[in-house]
Protein backbone atom coordinates (compact mmCIF):
# COMPACT_ATOMS: atom_id res chain seq x y z
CA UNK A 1 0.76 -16.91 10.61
CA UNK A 2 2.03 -16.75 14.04
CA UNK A 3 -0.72 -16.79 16.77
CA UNK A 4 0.98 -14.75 19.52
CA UNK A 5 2.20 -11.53 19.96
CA UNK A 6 4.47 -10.73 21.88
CA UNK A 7 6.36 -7.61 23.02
CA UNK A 8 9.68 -8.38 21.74
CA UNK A 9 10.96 -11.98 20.94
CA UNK A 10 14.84 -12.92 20.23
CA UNK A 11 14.36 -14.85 16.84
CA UNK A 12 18.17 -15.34 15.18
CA UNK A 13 20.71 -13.93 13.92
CA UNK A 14 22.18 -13.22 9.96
CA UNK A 15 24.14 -11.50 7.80
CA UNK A 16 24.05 -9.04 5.62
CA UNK A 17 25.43 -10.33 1.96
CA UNK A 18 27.21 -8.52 -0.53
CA UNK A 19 24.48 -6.35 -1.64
CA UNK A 20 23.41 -5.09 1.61
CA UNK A 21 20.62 -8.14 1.35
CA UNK A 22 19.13 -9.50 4.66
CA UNK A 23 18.12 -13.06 4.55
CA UNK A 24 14.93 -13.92 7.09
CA UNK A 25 14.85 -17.60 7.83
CA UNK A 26 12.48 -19.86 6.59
CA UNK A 27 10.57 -20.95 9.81
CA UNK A 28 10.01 -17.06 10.39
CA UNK A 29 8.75 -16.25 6.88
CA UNK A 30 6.48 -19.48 6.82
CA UNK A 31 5.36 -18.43 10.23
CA UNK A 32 4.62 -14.45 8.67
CA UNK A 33 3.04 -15.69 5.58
CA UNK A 34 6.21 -13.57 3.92
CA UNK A 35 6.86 -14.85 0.39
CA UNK A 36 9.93 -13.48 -2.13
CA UNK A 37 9.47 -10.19 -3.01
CA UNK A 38 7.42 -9.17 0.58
CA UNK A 39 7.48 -5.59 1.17
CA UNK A 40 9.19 -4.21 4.81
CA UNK A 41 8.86 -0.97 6.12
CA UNK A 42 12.31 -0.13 7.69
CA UNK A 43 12.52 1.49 11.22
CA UNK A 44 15.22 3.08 12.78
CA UNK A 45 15.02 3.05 16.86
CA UNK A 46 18.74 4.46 18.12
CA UNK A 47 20.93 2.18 17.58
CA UNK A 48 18.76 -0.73 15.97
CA UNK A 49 16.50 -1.45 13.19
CA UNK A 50 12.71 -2.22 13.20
CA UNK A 51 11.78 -4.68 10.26
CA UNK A 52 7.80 -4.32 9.53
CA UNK A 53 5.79 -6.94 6.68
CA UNK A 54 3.81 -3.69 4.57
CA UNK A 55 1.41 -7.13 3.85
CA UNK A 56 0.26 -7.21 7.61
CA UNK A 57 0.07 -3.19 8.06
CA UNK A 58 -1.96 -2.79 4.36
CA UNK A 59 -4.00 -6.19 5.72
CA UNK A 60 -4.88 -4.58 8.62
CA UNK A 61 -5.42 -1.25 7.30
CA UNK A 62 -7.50 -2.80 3.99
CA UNK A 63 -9.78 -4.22 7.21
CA UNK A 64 -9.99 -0.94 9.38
CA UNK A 65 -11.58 0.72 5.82
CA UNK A 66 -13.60 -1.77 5.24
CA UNK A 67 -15.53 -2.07 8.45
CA UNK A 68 -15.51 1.67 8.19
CA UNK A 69 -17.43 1.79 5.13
CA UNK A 70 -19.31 -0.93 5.86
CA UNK A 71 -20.70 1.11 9.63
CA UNK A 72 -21.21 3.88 7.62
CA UNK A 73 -23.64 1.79 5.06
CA UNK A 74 -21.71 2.54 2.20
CA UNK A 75 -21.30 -0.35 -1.20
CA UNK A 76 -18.99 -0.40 -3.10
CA UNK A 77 -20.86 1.18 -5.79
CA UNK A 78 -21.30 3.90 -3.74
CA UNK A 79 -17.42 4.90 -3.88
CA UNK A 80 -17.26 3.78 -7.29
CA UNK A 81 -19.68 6.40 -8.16
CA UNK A 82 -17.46 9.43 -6.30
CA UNK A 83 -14.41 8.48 -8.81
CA UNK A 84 -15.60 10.76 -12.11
CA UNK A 85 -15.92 13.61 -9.56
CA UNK A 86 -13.01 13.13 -7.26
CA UNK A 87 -10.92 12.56 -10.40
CA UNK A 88 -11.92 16.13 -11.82
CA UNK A 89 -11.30 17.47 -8.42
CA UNK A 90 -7.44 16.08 -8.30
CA UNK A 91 -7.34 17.32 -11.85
CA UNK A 92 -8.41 20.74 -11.48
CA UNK A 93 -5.95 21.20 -8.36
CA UNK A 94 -2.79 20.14 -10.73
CA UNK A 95 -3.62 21.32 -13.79
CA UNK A 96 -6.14 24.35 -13.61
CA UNK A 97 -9.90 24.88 -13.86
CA UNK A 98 -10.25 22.33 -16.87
CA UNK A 99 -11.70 18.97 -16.41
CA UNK A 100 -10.31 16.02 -17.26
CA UNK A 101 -12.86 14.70 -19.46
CA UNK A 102 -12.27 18.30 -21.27
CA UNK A 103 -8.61 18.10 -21.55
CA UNK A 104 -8.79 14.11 -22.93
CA UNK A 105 -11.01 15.08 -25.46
CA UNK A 106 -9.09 18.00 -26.92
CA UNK A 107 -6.03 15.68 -26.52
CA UNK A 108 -8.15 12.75 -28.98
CA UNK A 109 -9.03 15.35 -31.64
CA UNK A 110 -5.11 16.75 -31.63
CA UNK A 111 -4.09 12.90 -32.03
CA UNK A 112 -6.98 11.70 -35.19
CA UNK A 113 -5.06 14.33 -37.32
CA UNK A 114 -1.68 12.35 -37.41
């Protein structure tokens, strides 16, 4: 991964192929840690366009969490534990004052009759 970070750096130039594909060379994507198939948020600024790795910005954000969580004293367990309840919540929202755990089970008996 590249060490510095600079403000804005000329790398090269390319071409866009036949199907609108962008090719980023080789010494950039070894210096990224991009491999085939590495996500890129798109920016538009004016006239030009803003190429972002998702990998670095979900890195980065996967570590902001984390220290978060970790401050706050909370294990992993502990969020595991919130996803029965959270779940129901999200549930009850979409699909009215029914749980989920209410709803699967009513769907399992409809199903053992066929």
């Amino acid at each position: 991964m590249a060490t510095h970070n600079p403000m804005l750096e000329y790398l090269t130039t390319t071409k866009i192929g036949e199907k609108g594909q962008l090719t980023v060379p080789k010494q950039f994507r070894e210096d990224l840690g991009l491999g085939h198939g590495a996500p890129f948020a798109v920016l538009r600024l004016g006239d030009g366009l803003i190429l972002v790795p998702e990998q670095q910005r979900f890195e980065r954000l996967c570590q902001q969490v984390s220290s978060s969580l970790t401050a706050a004293g909370l294990t992993p367990g502990d969020l595991l534990a919130t996803l029965p309840e959270a779940r129901n919540r999200v549930y009850a929202r979409r699909y009215g004052k029914k749980t989920l755990a209410t709803a699967f089970r009513r769907r399992s008996r409809s199903y053992r009759g066929k």
